[in-house]
N, C-alpha and C. Protein backbone atom coordinates (compact mmCIF):
# COMPACT_ATOMS: atom_id res chain seq x y z
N UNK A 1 104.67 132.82 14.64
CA UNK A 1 104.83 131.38 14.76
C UNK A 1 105.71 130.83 13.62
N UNK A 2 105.43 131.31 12.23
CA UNK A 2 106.09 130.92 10.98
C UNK A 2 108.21 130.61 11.48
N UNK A 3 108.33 132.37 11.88
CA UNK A 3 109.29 132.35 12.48
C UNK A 3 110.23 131.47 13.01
N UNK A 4 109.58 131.07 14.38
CA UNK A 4 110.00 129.88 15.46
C UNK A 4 110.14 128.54 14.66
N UNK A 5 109.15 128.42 14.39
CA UNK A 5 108.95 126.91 13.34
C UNK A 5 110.11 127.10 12.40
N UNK A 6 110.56 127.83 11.35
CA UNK A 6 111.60 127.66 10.26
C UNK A 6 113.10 127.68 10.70
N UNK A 7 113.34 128.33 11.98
CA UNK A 7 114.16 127.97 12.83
C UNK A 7 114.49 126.83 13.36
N UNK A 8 113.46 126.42 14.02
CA UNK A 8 113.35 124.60 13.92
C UNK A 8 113.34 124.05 13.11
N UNK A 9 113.19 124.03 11.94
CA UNK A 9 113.01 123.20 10.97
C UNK A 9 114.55 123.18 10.38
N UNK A 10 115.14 124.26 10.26
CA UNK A 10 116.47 124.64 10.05
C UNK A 10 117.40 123.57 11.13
N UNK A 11 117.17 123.30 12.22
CA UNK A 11 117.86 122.60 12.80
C UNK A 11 117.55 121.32 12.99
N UNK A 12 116.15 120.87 12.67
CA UNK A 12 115.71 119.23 12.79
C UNK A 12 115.56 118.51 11.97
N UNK A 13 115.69 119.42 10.24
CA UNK A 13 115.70 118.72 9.17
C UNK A 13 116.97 118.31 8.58
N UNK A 14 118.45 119.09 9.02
CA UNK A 14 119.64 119.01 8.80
C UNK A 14 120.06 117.31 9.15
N UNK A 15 121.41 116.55 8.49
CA UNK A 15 121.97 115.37 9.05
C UNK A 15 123.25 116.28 9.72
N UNK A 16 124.06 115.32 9.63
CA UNK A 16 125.70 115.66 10.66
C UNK A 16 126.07 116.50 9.48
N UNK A 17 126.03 115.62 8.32
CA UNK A 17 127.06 116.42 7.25
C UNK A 17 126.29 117.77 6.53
N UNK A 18 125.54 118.30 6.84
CA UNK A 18 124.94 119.44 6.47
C UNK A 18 123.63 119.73 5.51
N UNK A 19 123.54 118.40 5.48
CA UNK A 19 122.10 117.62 4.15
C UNK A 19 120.92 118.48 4.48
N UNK A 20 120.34 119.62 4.17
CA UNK A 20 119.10 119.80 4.99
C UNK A 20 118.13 119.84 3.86
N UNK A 21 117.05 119.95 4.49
CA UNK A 21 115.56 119.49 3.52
C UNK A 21 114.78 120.92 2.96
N UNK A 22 115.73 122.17 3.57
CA UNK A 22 115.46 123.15 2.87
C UNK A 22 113.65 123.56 3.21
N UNK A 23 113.07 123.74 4.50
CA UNK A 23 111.58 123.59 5.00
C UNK A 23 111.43 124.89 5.24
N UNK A 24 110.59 125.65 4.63
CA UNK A 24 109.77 126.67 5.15
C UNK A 24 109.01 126.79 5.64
N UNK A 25 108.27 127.52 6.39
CA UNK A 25 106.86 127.70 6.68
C UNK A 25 106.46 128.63 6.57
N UNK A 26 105.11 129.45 6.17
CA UNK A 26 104.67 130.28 6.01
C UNK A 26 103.24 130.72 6.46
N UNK A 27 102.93 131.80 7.39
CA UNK A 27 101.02 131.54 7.63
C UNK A 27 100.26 132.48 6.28
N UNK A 28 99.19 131.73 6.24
CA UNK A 28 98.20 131.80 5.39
C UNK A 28 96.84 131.94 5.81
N UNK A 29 95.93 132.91 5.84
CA UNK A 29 94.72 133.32 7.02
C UNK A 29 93.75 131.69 5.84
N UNK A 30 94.06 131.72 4.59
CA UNK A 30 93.19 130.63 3.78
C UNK A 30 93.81 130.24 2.86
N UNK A 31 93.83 129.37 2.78
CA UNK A 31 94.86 127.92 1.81
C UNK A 31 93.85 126.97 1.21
N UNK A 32 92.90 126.86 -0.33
CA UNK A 32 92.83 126.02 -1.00
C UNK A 32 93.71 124.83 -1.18
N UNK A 33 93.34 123.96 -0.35
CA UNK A 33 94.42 122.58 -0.50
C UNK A 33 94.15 121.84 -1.89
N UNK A 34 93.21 122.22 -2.32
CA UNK A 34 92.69 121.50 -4.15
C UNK A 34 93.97 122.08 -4.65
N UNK A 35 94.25 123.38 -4.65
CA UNK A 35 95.25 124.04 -5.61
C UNK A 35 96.95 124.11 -5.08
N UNK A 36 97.19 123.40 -4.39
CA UNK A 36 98.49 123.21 -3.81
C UNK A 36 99.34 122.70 -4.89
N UNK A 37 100.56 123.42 -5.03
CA UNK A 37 101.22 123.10 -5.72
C UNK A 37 102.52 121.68 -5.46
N UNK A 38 103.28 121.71 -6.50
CA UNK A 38 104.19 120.43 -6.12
C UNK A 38 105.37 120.72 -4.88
N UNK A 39 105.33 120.12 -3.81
CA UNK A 39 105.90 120.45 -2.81
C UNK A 39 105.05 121.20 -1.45
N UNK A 40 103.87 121.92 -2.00
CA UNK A 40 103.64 122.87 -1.01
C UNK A 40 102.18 121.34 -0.29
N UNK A 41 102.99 122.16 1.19
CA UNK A 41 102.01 121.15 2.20
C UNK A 41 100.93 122.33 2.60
N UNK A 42 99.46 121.82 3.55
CA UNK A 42 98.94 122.71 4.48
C UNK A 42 98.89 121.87 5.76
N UNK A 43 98.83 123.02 6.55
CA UNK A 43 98.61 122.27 8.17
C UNK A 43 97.56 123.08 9.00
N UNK A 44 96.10 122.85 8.93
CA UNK A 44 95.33 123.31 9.35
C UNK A 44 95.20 123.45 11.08
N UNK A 45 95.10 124.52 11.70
CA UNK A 45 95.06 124.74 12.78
C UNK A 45 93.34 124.71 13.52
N UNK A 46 93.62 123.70 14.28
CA UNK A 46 91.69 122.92 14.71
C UNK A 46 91.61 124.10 16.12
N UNK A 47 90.45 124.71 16.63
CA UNK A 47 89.89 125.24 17.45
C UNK A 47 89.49 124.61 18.36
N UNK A 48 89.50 123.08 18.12
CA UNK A 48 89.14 121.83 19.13
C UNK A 48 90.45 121.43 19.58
N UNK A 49 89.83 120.87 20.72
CA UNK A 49 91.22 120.05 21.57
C UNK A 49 91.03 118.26 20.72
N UNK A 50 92.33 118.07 20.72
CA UNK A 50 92.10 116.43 20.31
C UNK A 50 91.72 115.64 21.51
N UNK A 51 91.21 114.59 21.21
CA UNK A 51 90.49 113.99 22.37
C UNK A 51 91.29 112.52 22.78
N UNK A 52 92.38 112.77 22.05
CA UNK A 52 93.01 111.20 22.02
C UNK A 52 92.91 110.26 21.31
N UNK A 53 91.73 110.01 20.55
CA UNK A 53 91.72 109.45 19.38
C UNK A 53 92.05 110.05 18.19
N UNK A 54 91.10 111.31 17.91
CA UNK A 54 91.78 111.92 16.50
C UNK A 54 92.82 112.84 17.36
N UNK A 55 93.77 112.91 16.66
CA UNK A 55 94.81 113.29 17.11
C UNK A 55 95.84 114.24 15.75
N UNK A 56 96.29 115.30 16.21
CA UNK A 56 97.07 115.91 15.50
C UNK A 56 97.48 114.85 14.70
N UNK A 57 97.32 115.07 13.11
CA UNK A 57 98.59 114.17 11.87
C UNK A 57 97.97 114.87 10.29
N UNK A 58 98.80 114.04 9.98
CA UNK A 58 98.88 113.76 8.30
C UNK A 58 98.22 112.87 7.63
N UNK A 59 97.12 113.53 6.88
CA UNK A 59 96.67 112.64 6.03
C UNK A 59 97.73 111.56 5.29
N UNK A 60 97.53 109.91 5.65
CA UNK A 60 98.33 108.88 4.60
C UNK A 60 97.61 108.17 3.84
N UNK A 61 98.06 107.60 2.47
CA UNK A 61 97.21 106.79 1.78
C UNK A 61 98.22 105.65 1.66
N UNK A 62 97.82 104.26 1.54
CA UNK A 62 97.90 103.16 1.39
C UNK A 62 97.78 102.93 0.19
N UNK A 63 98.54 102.04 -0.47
CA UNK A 63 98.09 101.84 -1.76
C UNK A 63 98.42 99.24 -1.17
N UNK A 64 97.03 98.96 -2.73
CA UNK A 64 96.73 98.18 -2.04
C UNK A 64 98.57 96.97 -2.16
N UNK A 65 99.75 97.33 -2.25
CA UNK A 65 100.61 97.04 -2.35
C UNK A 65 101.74 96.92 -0.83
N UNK A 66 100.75 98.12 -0.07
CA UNK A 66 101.53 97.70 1.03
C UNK A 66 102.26 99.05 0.91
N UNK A 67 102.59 100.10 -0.19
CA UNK A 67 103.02 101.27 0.07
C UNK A 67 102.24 102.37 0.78
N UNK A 68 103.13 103.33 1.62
CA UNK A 68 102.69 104.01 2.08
C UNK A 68 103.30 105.60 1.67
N UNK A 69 101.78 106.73 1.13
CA UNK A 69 102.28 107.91 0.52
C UNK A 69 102.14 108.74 1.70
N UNK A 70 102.46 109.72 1.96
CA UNK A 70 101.94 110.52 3.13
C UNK A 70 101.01 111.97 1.72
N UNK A 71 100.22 112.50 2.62
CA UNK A 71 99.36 113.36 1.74
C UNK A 71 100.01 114.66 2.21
N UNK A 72 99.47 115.75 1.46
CA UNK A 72 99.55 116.76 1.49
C UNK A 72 99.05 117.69 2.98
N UNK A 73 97.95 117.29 2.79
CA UNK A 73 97.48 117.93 3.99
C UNK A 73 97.56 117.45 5.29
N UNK A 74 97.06 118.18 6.65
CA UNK A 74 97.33 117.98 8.27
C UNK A 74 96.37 118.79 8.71
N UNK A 75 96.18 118.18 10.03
CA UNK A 75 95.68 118.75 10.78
C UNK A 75 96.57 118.80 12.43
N UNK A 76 96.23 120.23 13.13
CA UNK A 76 96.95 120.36 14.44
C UNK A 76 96.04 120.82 15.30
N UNK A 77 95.57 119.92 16.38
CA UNK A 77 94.64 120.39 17.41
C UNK A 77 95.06 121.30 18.56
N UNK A 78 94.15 122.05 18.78
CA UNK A 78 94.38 123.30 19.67
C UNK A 78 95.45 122.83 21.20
N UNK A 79 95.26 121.86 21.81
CA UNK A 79 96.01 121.28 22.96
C UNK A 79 97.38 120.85 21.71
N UNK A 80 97.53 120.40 20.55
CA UNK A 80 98.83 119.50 20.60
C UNK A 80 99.42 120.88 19.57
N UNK A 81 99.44 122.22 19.78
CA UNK A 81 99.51 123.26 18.70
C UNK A 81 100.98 123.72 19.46
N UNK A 82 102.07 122.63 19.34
CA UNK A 82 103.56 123.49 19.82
C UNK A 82 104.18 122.68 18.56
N UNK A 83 105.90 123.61 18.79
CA UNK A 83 106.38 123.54 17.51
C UNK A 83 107.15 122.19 17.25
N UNK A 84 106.92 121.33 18.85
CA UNK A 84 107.10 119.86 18.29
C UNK A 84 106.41 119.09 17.70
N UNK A 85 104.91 119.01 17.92
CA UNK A 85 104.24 118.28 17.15
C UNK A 85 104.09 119.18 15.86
N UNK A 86 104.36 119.85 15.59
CA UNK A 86 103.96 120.58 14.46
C UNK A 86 105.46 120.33 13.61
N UNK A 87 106.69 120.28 13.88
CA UNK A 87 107.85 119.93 13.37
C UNK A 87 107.49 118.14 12.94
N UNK A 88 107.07 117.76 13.99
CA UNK A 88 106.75 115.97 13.81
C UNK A 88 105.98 115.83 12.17
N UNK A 89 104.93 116.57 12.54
CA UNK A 89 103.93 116.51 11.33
C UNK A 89 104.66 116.66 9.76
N UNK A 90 105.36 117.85 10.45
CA UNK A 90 106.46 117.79 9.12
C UNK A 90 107.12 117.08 7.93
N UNK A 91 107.72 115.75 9.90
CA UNK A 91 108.62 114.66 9.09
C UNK A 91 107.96 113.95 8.22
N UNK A 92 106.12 113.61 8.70
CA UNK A 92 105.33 113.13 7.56
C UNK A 92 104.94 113.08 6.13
N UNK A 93 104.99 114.80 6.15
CA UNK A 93 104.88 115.54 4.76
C UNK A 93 106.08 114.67 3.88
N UNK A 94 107.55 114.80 4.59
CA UNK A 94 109.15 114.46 3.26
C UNK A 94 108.82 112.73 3.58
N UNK A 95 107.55 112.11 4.36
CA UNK A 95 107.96 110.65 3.93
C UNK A 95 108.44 109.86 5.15
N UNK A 96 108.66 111.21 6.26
CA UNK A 96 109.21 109.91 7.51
C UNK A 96 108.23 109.28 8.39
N UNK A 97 108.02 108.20 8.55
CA UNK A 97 107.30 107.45 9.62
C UNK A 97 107.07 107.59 11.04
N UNK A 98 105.97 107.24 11.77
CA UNK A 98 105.70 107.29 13.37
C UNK A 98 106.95 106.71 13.53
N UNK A 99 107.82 106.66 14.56
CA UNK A 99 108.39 105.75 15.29
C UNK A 99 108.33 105.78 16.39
N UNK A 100 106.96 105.45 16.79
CA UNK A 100 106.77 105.20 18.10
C UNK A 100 105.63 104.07 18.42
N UNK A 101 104.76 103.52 19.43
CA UNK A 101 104.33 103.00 19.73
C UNK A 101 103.15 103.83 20.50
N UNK A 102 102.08 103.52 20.64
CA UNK A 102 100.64 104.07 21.04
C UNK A 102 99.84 102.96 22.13
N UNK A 103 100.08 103.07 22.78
CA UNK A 103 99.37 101.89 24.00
C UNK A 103 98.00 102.56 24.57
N UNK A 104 97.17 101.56 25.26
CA UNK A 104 96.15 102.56 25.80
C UNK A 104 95.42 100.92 26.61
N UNK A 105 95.35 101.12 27.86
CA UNK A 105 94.96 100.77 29.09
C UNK A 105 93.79 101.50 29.91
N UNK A 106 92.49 101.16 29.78
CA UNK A 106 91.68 101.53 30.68
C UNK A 106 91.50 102.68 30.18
N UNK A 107 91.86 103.85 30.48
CA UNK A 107 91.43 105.55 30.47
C UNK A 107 92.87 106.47 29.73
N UNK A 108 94.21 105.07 30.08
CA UNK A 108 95.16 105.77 29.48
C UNK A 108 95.75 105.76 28.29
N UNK A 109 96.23 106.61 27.54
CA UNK A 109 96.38 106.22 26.29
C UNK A 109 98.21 106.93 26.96
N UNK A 110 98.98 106.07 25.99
CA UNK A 110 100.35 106.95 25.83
C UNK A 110 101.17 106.15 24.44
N UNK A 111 102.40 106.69 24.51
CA UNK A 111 103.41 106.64 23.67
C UNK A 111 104.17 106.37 23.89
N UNK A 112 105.68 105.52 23.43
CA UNK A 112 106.63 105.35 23.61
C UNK A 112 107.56 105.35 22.37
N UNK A 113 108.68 105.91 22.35
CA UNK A 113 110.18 105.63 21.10
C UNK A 113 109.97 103.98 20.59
N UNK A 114 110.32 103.73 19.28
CA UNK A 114 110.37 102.35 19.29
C UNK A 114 111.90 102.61 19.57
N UNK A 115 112.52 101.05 19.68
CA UNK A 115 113.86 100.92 19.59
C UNK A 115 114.82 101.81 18.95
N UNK A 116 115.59 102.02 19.39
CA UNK A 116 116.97 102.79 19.04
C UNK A 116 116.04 104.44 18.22
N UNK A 117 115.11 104.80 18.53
CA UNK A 117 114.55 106.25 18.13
C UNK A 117 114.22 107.16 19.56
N UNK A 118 114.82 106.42 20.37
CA UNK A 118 114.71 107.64 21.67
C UNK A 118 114.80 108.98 21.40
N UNK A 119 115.75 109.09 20.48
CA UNK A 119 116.02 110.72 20.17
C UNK A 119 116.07 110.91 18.75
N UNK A 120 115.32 110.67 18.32
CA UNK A 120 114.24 111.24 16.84
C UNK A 120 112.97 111.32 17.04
N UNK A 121 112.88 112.76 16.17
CA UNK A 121 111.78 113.78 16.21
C UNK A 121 110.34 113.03 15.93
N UNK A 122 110.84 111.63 15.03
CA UNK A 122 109.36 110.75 14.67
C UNK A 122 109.33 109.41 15.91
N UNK A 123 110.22 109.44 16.09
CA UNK A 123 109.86 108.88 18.09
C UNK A 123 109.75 109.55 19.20
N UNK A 124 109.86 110.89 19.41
CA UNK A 124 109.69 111.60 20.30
C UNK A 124 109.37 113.23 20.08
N UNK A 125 108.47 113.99 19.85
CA UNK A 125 108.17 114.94 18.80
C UNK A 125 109.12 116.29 19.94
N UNK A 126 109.38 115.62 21.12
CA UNK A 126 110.21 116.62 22.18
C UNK A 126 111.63 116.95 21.63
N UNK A 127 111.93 115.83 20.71
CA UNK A 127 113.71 115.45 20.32
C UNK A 127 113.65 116.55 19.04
N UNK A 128 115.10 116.93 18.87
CA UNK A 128 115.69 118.10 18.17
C UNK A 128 115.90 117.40 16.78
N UNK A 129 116.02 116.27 16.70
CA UNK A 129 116.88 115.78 14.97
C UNK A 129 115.81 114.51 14.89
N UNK A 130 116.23 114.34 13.10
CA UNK A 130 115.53 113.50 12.88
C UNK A 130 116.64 112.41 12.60
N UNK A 131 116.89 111.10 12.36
CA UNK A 131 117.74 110.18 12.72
C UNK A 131 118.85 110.23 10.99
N UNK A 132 120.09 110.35 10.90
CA UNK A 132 120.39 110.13 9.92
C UNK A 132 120.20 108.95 9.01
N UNK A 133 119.46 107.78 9.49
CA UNK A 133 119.08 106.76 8.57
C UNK A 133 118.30 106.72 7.72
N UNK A 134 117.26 107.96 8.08
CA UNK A 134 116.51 108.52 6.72
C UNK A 134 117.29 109.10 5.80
N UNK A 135 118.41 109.88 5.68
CA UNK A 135 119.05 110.13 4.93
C UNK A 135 119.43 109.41 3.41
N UNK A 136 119.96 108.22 4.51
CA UNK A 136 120.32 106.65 3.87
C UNK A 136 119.75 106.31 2.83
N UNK A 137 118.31 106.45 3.85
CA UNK A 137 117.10 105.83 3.01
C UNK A 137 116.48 106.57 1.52
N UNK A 138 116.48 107.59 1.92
CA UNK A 138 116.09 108.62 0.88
C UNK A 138 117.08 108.34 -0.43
N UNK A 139 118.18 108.19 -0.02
CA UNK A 139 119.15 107.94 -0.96
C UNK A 139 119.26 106.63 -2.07
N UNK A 140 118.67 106.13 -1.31
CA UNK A 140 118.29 104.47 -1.84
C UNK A 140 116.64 104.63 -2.50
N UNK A 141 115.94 105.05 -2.10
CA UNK A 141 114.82 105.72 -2.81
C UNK A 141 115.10 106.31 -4.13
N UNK A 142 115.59 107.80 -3.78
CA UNK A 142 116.35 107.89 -5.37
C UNK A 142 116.92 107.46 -6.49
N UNK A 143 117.38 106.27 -5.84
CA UNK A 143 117.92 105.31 -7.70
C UNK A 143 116.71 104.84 -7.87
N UNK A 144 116.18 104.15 -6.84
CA UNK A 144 114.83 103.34 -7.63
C UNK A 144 113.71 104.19 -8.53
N UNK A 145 113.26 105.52 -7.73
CA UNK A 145 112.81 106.25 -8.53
C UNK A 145 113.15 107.11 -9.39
N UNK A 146 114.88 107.63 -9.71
CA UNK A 146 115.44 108.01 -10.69
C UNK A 146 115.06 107.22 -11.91
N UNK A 147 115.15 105.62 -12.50
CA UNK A 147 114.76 104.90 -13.22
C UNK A 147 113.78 105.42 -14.08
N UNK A 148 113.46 105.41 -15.34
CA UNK A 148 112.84 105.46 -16.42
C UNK A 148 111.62 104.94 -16.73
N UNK A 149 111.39 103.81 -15.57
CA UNK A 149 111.06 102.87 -16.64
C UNK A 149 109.36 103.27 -14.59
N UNK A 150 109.90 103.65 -13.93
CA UNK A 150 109.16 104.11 -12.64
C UNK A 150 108.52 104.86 -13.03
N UNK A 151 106.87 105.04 -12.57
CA UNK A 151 105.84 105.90 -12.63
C UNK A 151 106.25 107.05 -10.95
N UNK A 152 106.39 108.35 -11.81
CA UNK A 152 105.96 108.92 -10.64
C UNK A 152 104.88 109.38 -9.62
N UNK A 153 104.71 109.19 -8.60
CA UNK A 153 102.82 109.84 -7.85
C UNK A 153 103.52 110.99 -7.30
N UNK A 154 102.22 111.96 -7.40
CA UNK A 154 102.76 112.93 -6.78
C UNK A 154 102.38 113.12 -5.48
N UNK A 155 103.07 112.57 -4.42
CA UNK A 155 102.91 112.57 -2.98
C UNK A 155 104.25 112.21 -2.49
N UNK A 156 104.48 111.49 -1.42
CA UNK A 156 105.69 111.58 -0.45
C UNK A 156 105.78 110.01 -0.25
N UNK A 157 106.64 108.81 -0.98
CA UNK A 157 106.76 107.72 -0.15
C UNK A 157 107.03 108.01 0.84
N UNK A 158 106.84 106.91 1.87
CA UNK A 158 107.25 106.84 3.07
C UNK A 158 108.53 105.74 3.38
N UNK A 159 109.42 106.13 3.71
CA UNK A 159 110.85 105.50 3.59
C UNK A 159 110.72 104.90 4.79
N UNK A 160 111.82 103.73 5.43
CA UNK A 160 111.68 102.94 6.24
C UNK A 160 110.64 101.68 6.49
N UNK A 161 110.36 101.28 5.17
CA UNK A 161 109.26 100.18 4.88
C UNK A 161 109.80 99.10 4.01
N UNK A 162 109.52 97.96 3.83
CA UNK A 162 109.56 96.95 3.47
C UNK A 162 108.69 96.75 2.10
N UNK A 163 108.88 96.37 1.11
CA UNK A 163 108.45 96.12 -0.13
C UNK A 163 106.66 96.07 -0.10
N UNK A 164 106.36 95.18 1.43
CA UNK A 164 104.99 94.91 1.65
C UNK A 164 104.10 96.04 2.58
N UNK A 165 104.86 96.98 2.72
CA UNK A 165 104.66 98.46 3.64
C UNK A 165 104.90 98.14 5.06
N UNK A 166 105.71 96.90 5.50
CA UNK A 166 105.90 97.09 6.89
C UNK A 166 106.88 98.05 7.42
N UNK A 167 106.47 98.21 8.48
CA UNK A 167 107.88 99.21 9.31
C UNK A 167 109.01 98.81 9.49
N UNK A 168 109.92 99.41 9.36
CA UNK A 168 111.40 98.71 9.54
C UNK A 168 112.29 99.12 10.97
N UNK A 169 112.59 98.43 11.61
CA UNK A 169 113.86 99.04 12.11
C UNK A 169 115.04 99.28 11.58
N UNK A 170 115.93 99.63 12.55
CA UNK A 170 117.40 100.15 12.12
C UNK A 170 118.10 99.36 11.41
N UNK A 171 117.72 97.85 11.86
CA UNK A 171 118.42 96.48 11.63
C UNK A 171 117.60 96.21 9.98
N UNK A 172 116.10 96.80 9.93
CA UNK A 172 115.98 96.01 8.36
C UNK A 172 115.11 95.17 8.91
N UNK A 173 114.57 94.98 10.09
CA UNK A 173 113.92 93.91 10.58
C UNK A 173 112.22 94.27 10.49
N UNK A 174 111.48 93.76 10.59
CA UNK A 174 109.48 94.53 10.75
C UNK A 174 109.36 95.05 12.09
N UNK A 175 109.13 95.80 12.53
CA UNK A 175 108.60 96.00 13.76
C UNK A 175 107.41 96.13 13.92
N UNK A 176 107.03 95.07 14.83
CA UNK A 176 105.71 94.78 15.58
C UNK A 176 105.59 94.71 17.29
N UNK A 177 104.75 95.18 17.25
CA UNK A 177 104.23 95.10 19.65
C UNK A 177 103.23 94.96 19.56
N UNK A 178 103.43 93.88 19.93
CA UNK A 178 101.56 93.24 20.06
C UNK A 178 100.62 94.32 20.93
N UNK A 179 101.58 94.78 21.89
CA UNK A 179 100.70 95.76 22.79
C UNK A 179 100.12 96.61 22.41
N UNK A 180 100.90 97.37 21.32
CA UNK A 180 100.51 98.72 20.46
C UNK A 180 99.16 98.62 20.22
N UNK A 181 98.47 100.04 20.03
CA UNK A 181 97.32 99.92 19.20
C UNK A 181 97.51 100.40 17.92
N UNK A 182 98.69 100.74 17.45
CA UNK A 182 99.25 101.12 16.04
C UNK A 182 100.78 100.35 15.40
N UNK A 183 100.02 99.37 15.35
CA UNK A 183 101.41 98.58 14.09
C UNK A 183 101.32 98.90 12.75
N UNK A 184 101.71 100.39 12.31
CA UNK A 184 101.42 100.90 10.88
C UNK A 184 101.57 99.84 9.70
C-alpha cells in the first residue's frame, strides 16, 4: 500500500512548476503517536466501517483566535480505506482545508466541491492535484512566520483562512452555505 500511496503523493502534492511537498509514506505494524517526531504524521487504519458521522479525518485544533492547526494524527475507516481519501487526509496533515460542502437530508448525507475546487483533491478526494493557490498561500504564510518576533507551534496552520479562521475562497471572500452541515 505504502508503495501506491507515495506514487500518488508524488503526483498530487506537485504544482505546474515542479514545487512538490516531498510526502512519504511508510507502514508501521505500531506507531507511538506521543513520540512522533517534527514532521512525522500517523494515520491509523479503523477495522470499523464509518457510519457517516465519524468519518475518515484529521485530528484539528482551534485555537480561541479563530486559527486553525491541523494535528498530527488520523484516522481511516475500513469502507473509506482507498488511496483517495487517504491522499485527502494528507492535504490536512501540510495545512490544506475541506473544500467541500457536507449536506444531509432525511437518511442522506453527501458532498459537494465548493466553488471553483471541482478538481482539487480537498474538494473532491477522486481529483489528482491539489489547487496551485495553496502554493500561493503557503508562500504568504512564510514571511509572516519567517519573522522573529512570531512564536512557532508545532503543528500545521491551515492556509486559506481569514485572520478570524474563516474559509476563504479563490476570490478572498468567506465561504458560507447555509445548507451545509459543515461551515468550518
Amino acid at each position: 500500500m505504502a508503495t501506491g500511496l507515495n506514487k500518488g503523493a508524488s503526483n498530487t502534492f506537485v504544482n505546474k512548476d515542479g514545487v512538490n511537498f516531498n510526502i512519504k509514506y511508510e507502514y508501521r505494524a505500531s506507531v507511538d503517536a506521543n513520540k512522533l517526531g517534527a514532521g512525522e504524521n500517523v494515520l491509523t487504519f479503523s477495522t470499523e466501517n464509518s457510519n457517516g458521522y465519524d468519518r475518515s479525518g484529521v485530528n484539528v485544533k482551534t485555537k480561541e483566535n479563530g486559527e486553525h492547526f491541523a494535528g498530527n494524527t488520523g484516522v481511516i475507516y475500513k469502507n473509506e480505506k482507498d488511496n483517495g481519501t487517504i491522499l485527502h487526509e494528507t492535504g490536512h496533515f501540510i495545512g490544506l482545508p475541506d473544500r467541500y460542502f457536507e449536506y444531509k437530508w432525511l437518511d442522506n448525507h453527501w458532498s459537494e466541491p465548493m466553488t471553483g475546487f471541482d478538481d482539487d483533491k480537498m474538494g473532491n478526494s477522486d481529483k489528482k492535484h491539489i489547487d496551485d493557490l495553496y502554493y500561493q498561500q503557503y508562500m504568504t504564510k512564510a514571511k509572516v512566520y519567517s519573522s522573529p518576533k512570531t512564536k512557532m507551534v508545532r503543528s500545521y496552520l491551515q492556509i486559506g483562512r481569514n485572520k478570524k479562521g474563516n474559509l476563504l475562497d479563490k476570490k478572498g471572500q468567506v465561504v458560507y452555505d447555509s445548507r451545509a452541515i459543515n461551515n468550518y
